[in-house]
Protein backbone atom coordinates (compact mmCIF):
# COMPACT_ATOMS: atom_id res chain seq x y z
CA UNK A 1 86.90 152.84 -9.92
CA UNK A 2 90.00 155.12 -10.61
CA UNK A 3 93.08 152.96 -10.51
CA UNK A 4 94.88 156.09 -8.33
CA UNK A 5 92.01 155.87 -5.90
CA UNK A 6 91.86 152.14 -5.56
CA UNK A 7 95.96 152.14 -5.00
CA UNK A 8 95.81 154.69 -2.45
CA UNK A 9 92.71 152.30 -0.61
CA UNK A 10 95.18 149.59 -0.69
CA UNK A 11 97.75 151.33 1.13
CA UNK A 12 95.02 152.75 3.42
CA UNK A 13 93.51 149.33 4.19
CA UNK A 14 96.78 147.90 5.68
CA UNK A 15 96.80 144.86 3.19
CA UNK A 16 99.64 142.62 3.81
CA UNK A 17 101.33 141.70 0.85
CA UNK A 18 102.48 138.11 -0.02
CA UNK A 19 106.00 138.99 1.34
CA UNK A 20 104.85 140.47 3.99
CA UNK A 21 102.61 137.34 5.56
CA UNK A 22 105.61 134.73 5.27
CA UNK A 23 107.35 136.98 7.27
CA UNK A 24 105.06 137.19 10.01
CA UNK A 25 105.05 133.45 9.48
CA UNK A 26 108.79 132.80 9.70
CA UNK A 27 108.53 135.21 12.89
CA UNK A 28 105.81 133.59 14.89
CA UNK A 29 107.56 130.03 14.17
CA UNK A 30 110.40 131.87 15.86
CA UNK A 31 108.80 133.02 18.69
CA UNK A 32 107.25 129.64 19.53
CA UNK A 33 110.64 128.51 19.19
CA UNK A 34 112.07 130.73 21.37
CA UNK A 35 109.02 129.54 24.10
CA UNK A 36 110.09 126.25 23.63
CA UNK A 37 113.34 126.93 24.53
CA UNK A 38 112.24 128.62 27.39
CA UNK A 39 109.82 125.76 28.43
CA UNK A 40 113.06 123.41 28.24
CA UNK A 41 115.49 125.44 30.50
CA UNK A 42 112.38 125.16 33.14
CA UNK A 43 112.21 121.93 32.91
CA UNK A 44 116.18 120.95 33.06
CA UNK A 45 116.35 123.85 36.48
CA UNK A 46 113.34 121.52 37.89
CA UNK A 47 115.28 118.65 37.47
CA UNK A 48 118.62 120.13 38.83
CA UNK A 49 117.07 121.09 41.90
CA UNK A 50 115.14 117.65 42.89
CA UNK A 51 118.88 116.56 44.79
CA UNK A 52 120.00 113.26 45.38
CA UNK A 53 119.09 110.86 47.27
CA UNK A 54 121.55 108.26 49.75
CA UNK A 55 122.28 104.93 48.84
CA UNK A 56 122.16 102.34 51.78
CA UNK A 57 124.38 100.06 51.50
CA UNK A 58 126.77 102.20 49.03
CA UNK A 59 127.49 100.33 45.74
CA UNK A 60 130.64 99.64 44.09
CA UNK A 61 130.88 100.35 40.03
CA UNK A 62 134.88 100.06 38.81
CA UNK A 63 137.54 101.70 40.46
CA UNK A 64 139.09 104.89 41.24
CA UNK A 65 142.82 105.99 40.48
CA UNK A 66 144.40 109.08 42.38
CA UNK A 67 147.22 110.55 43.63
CA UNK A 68 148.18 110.46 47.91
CA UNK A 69 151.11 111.51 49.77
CA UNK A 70 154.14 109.29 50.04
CA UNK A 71 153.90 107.67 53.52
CA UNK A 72 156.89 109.85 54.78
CA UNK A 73 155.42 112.80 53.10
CA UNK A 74 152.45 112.52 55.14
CA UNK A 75 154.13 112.10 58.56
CA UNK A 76 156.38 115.42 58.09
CA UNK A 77 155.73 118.74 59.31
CA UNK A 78 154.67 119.78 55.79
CA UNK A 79 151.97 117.63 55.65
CA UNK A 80 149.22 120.19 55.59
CA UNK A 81 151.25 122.16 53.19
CA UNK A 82 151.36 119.52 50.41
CA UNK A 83 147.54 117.99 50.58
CA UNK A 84 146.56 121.66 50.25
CA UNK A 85 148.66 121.68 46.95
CA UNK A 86 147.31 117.83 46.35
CA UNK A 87 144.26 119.66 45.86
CA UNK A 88 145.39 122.13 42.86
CA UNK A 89 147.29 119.10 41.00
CA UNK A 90 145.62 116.06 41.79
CA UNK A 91 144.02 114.00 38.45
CA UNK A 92 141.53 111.44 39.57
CA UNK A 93 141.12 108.56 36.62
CA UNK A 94 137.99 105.91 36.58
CA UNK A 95 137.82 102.41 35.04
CA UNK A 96 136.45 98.81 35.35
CA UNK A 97 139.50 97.31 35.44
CA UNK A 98 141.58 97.41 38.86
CA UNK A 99 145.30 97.37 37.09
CA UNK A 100 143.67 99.97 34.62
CA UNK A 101 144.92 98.25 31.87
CA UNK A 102 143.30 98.83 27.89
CA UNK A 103 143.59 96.89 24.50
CA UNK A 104 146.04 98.30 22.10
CA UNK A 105 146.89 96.50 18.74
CA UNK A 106 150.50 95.68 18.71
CA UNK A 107 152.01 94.05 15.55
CA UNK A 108 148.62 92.31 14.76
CA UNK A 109 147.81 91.28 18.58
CA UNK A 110 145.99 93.00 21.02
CA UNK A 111 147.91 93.45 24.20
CA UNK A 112 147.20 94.65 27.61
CA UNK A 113 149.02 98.38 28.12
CA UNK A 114 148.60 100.23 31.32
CA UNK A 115 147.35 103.43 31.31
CA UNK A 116 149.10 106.29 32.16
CA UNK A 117 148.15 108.98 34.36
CA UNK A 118 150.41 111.98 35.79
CA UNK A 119 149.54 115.66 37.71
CA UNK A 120 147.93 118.40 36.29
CA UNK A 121 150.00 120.81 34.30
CA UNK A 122 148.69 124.05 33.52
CA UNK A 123 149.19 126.85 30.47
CA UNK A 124 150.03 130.40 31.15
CA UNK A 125 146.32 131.43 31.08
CA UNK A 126 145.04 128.93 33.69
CA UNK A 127 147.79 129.70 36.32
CA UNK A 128 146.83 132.60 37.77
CA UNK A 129 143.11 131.24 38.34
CA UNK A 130 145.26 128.51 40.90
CA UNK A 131 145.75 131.49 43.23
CA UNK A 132 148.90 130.13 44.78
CA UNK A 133 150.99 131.48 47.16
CA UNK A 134 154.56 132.72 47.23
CA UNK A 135 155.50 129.39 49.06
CA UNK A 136 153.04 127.03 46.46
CA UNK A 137 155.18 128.97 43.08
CA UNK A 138 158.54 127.79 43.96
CA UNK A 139 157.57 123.78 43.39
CA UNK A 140 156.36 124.74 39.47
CA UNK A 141 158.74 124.81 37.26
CA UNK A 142 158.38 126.83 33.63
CA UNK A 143 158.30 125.23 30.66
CA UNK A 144 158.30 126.72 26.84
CA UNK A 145 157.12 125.20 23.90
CA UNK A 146 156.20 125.86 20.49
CA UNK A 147 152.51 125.60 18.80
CA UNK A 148 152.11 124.89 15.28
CA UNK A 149 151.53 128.59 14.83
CA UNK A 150 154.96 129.07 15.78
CA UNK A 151 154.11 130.86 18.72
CA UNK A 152 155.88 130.33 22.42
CA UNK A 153 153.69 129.30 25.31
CA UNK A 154 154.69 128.57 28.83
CA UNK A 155 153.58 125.46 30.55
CA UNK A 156 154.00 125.21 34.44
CA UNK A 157 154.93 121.89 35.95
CA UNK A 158 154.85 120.62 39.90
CA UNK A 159 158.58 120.49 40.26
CA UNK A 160 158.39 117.14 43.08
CA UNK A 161 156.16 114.73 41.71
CA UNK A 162 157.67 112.01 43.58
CA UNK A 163 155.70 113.47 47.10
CA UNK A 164 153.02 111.65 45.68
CA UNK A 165 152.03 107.69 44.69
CA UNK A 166 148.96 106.51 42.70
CA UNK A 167 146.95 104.39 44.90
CA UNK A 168 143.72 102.46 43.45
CA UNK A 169 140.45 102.66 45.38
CA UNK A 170 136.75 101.42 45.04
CA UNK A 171 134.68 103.63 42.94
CA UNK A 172 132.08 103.56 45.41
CA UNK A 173 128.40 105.57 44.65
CA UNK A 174 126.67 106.76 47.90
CA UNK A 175 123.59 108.93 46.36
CA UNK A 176 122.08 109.05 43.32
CA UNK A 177 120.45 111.60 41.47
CA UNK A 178 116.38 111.77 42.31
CA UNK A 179 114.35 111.16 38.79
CA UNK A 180 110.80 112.70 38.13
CA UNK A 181 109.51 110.87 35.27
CA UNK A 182 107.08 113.46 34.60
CA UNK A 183 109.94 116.18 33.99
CA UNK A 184 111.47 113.46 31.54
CA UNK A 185 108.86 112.99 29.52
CA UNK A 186 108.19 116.76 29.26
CA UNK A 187 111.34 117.03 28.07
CA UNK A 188 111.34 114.06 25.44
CA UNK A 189 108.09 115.22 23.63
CA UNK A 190 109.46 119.02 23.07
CA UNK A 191 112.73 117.21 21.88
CA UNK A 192 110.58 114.55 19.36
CA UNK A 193 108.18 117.75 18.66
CA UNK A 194 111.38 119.26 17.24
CA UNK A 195 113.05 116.47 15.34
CA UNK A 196 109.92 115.14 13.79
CA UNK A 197 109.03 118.44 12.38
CA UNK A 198 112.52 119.04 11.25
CA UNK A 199 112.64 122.30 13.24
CA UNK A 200 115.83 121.42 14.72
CA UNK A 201 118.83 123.06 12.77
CA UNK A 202 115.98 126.24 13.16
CA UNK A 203 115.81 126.12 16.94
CA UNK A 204 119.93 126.03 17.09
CA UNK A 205 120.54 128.69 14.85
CA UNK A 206 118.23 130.77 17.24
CA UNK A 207 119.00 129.79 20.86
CA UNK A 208 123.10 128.91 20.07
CA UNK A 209 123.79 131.40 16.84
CA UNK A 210 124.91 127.98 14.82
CA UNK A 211 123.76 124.25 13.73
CA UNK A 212 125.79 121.11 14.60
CA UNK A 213 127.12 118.98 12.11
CA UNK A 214 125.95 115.70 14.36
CA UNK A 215 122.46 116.82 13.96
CA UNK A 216 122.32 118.10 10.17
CA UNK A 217 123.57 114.35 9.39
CA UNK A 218 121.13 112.63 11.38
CA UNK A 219 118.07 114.52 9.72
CA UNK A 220 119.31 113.94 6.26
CA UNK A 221 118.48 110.58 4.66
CA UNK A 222 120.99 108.37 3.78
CA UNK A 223 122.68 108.35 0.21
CA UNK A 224 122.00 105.24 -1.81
CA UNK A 225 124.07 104.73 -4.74
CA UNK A 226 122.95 103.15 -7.87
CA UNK A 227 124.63 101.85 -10.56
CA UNK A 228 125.22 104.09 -13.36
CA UNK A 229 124.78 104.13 -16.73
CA UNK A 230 127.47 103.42 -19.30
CA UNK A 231 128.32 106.56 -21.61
CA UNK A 232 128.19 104.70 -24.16
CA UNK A 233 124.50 104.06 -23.90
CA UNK A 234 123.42 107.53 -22.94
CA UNK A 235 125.20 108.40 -26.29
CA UNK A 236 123.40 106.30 -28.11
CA UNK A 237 119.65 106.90 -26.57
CA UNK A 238 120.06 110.79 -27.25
CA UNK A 239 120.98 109.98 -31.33
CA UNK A 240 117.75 107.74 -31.21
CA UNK A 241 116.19 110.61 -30.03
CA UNK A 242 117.46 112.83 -32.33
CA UNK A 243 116.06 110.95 -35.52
């Protein structure tokens, strides 16, 4: 057979070259992926939507720091004007300790320190989204300050922190979320399906556009150093080889 004639039946017959097939390849393992990813966002909006569930008797785990009105705050005439700010500045802090105190290493010794907790402050792009009122702007106060760019940025303070007192509660839980156990393990085997066949750092770079570091260091295997070889030696076995 003429070589010209058995060229122009190869491009006639649609033959995929080798180039060609680990493309498809590469783009049906992407598609699959991209169904798995699908199949997982199901399964997570299934789960959102089973609701909670009360707990009778309520149980108690830790305890629960916020900020109330001062007692003479909260018998004035502005009382309703203030919780409704409460609302926009409030910080709620939780821990199993009820004086909310933490180790710190002090000099060698590890010492009880209280935490800390104040109001919100906000940055010049979150203010607006508070939507407060001509009233609600005259107790912030503006504050400047410089980034490490060198740039100013305002800062907006509550003016009269001292309408409100930290008071410690009960961190008490009265529902809890409802489980399906089949919707968990659904979930678990497309999550082992992808680790075990290494087609994590894959499915990332498709669905999120990059790869987390966490996860490239978990699939890797450990480094294990060994002891290495004197120069010395290595000098010596390539003149042996030599002769």
């Amino acid at each position: 057979m003429d070589i010209s004639i058995l060229e122009h039946y190869v491009l006639c017959s649609r033959l995929r070259t080798k180039r060609k097939k680990k493309q498809l390849q590469k783009l049906d393992s992407d598609k699959k992926l991209i169904q798995l990813n699908i199949q997982l966002k199901q399964l997570r909006k299934e789960m959102r939507n089973l609701g909670y569930k009360e707990l009778v008797p309520p149980i108690q785990r830790g305890w629960k720091r916020h900020f109330e009105l001062r007692e003479d705050v909260a018998t004035g005439k502005d009382r309703d004007f203030f919780l409704a700010l409460l609302e926009k500045v409030n910080t709620v802090e939780y821990s199993h300790r009820k004086d909310f105190k933490f180790k710190r290493k002090r000099k060698g010794k590890k010492v009880d320190v209280v935490r800390t907790q104040s109001l919100k402050h906000f940055y010049e792009w979150d203010y607006p989204r508070l939507k407060l009122t001509d009233k609600q702007k005259l107790y912030f106060h503006e504050h400047l300050w410089l980034t490490d760019k060198g740039e100013l940025r305002k800062k907006y303070f509550f003016a009269e922190p001292w309408r409100y007192i930290l008071k410690v509660r009960p961190n008490l839980i009265t529902r809890i979320k409802i489980i399906d156990p089949l919707l968990l393990q659904q979930e678990s085997e497309i999550s082992t399906y992808l680790d075990k066949s290494h087609l994590r750092p894959r499915f990332e770079r498709l669905i999120y556009g990059y790869y987390t570091w966490s996860n490239k260091w978990e699939l890797k295997p450990k480094m294990k150093y060994v002891s290495l070889v004197p120069v010395s030696e290595l000098v010596a076995e390539y003149y042996e080889e030599r002769e």
